[in-house]
C-alpha atoms as a PDB file:
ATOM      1  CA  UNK A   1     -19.732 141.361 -31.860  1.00  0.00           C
ATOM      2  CA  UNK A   2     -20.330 137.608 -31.257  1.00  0.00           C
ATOM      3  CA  UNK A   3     -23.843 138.110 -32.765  1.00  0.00           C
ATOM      4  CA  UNK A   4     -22.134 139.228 -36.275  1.00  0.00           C
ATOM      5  CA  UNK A   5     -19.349 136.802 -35.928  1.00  0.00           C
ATOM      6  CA  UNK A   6     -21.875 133.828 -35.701  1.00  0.00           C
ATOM      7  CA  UNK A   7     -23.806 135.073 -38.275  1.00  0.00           C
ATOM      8  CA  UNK A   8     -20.810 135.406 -40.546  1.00  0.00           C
ATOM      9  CA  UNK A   9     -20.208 131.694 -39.962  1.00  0.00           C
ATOM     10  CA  UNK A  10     -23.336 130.876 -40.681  1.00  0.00           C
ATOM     11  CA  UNK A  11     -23.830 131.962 -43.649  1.00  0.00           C
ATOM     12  CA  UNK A  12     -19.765 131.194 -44.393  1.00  0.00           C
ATOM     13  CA  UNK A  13     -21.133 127.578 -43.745  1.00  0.00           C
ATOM     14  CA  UNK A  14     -24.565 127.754 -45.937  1.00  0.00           C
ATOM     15  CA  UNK A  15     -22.341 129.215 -49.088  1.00  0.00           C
ATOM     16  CA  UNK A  16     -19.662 126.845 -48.539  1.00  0.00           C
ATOM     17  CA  UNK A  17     -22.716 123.704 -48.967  1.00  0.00           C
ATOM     18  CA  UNK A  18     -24.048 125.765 -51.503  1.00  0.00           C
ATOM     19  CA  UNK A  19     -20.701 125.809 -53.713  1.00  0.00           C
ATOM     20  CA  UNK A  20     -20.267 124.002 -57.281  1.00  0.00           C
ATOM     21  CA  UNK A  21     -17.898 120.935 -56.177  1.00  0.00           C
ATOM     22  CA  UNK A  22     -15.375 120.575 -58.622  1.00  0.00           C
ATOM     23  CA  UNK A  23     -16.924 119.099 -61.941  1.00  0.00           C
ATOM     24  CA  UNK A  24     -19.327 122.602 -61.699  1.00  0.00           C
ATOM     25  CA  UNK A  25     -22.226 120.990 -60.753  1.00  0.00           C
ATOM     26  CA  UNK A  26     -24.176 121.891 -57.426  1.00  0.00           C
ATOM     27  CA  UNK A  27     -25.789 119.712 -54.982  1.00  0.00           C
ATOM     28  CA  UNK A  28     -28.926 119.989 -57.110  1.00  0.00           C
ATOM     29  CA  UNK A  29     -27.955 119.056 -60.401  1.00  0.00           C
ATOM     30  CA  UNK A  30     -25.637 116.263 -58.658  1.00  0.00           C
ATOM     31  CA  UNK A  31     -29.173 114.752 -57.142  1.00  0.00           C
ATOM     32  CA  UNK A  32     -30.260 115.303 -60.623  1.00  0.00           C
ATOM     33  CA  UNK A  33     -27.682 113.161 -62.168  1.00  0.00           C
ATOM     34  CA  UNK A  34     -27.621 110.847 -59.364  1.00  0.00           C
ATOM     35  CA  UNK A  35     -31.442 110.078 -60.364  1.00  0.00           C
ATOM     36  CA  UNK A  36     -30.514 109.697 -63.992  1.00  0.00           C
ATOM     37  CA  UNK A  37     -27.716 107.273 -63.452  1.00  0.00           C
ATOM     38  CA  UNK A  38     -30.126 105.133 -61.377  1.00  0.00           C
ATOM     39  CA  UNK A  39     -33.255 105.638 -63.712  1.00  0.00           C
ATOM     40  CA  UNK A  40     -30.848 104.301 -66.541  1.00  0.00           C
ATOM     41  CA  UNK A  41     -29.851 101.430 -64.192  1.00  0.00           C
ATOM     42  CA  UNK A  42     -33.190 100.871 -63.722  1.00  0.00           C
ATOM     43  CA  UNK A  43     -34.045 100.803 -67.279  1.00  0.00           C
ATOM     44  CA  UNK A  44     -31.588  98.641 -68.681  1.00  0.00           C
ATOM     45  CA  UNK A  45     -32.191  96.128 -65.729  1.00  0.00           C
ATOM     46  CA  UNK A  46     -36.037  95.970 -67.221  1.00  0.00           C
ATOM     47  CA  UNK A  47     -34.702  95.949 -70.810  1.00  0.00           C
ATOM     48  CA  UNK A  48     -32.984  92.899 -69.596  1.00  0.00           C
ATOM     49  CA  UNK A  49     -36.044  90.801 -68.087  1.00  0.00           C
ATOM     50  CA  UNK A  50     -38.018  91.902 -71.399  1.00  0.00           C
ATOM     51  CA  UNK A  51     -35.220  90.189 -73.222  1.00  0.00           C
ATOM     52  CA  UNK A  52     -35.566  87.512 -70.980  1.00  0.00           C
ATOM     53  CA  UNK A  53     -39.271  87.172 -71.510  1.00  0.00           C
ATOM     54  CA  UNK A  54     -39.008  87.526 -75.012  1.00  0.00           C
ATOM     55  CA  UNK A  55     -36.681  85.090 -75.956  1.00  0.00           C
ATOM     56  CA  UNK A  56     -38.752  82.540 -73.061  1.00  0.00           C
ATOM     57  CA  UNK A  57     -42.088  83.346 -75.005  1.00  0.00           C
ATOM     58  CA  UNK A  58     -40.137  82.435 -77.913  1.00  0.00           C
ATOM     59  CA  UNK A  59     -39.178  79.183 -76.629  1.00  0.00           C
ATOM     60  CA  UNK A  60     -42.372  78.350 -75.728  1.00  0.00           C
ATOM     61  CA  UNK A  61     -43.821  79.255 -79.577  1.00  0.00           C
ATOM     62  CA  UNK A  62     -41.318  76.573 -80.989  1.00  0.00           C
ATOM     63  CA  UNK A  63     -42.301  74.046 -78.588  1.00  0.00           C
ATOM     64  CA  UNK A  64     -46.178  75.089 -79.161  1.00  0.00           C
ATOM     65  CA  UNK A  65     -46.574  73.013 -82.820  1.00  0.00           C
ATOM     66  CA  UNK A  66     -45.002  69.915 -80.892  1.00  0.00           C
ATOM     67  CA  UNK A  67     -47.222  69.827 -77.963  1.00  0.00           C
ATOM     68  CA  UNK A  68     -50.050  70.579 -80.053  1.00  0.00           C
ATOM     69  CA  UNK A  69     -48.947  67.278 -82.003  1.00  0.00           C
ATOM     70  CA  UNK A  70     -48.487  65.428 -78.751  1.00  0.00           C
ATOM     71  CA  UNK A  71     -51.908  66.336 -77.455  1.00  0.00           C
ATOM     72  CA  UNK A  72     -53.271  65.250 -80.463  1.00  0.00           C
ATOM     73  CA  UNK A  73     -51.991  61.758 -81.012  1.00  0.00           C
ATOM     74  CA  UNK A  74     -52.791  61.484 -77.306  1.00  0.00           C
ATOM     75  CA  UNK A  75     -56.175  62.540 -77.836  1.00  0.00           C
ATOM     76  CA  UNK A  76     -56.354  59.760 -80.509  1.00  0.00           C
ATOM     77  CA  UNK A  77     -55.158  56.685 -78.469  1.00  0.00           C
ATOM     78  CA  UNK A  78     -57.642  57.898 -76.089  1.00  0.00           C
ATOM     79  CA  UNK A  79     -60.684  58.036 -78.731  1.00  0.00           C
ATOM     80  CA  UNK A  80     -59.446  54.392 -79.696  1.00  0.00           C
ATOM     81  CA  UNK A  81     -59.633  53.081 -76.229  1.00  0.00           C
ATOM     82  CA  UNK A  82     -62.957  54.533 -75.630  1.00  0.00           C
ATOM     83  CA  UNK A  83     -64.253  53.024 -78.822  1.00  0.00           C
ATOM     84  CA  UNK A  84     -63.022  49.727 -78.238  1.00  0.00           C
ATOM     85  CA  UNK A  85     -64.847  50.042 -74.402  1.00  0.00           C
ATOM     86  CA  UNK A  86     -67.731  50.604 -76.405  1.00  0.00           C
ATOM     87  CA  UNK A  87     -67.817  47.743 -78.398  1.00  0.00           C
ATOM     88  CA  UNK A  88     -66.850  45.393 -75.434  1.00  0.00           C
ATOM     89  CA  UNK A  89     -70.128  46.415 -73.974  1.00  0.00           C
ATOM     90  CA  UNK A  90     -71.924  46.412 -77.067  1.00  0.00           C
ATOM     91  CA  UNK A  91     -71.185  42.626 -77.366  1.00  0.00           C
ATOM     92  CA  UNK A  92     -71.362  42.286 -73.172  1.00  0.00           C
ATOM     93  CA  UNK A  93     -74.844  43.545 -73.649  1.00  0.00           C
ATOM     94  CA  UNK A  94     -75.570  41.304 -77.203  1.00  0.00           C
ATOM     95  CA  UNK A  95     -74.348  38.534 -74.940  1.00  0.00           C
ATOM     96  CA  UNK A  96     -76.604  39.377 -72.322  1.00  0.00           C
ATOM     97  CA  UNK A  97     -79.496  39.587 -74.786  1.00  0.00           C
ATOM     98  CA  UNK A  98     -79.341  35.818 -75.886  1.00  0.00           C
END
């Protein structure tokens, strides 16, 4: 008799865990959904930082023509120095020559 009453909890107990909860959904389809709300989560989280990137790489595009400007007025004033270097031992070694 206590063998058949225990077993009647038992499986009292496993039906009772097995049981829709109230929205109709059982433990299965609630993992289900659980893993859907955070895979959606998850996706709009990266959708964000793509943004992010995006509008970064963006940035850097607009600021691309003005660097490219910079380097090259830099890289100008540079070839001037160098070619005046030149010259001053051109005539250092003219000097040298008389």
């Amino acid at each position: 008799m206590k063998r058949t009453a225990m077993i009647g909890m038992l499986l009292a107990a496993c039906l009772a865990a097995c049981q829709k909860s109230n929205d109709g959904m059982g433990p299965a389809q609630q993992a289900g959904k659980t893993l859907d709300e955070v895979g959606a989560k998850a996706a709009d989280k990266v959708h964000e930082e793509v943004g992010k990137a995006d509008a970064a790489a963006a940035q850097a595009r607009a600021k691309a023509p003005e660097a490219v400007e910079q380097a090259r007025h830099n890289l100008d004033k540079v070839t001037d120095k160098v070619g005046q270097k030149v010259e001053e031992a051109g005539q250092k070694l003219r000097q040298d020559a008389k």
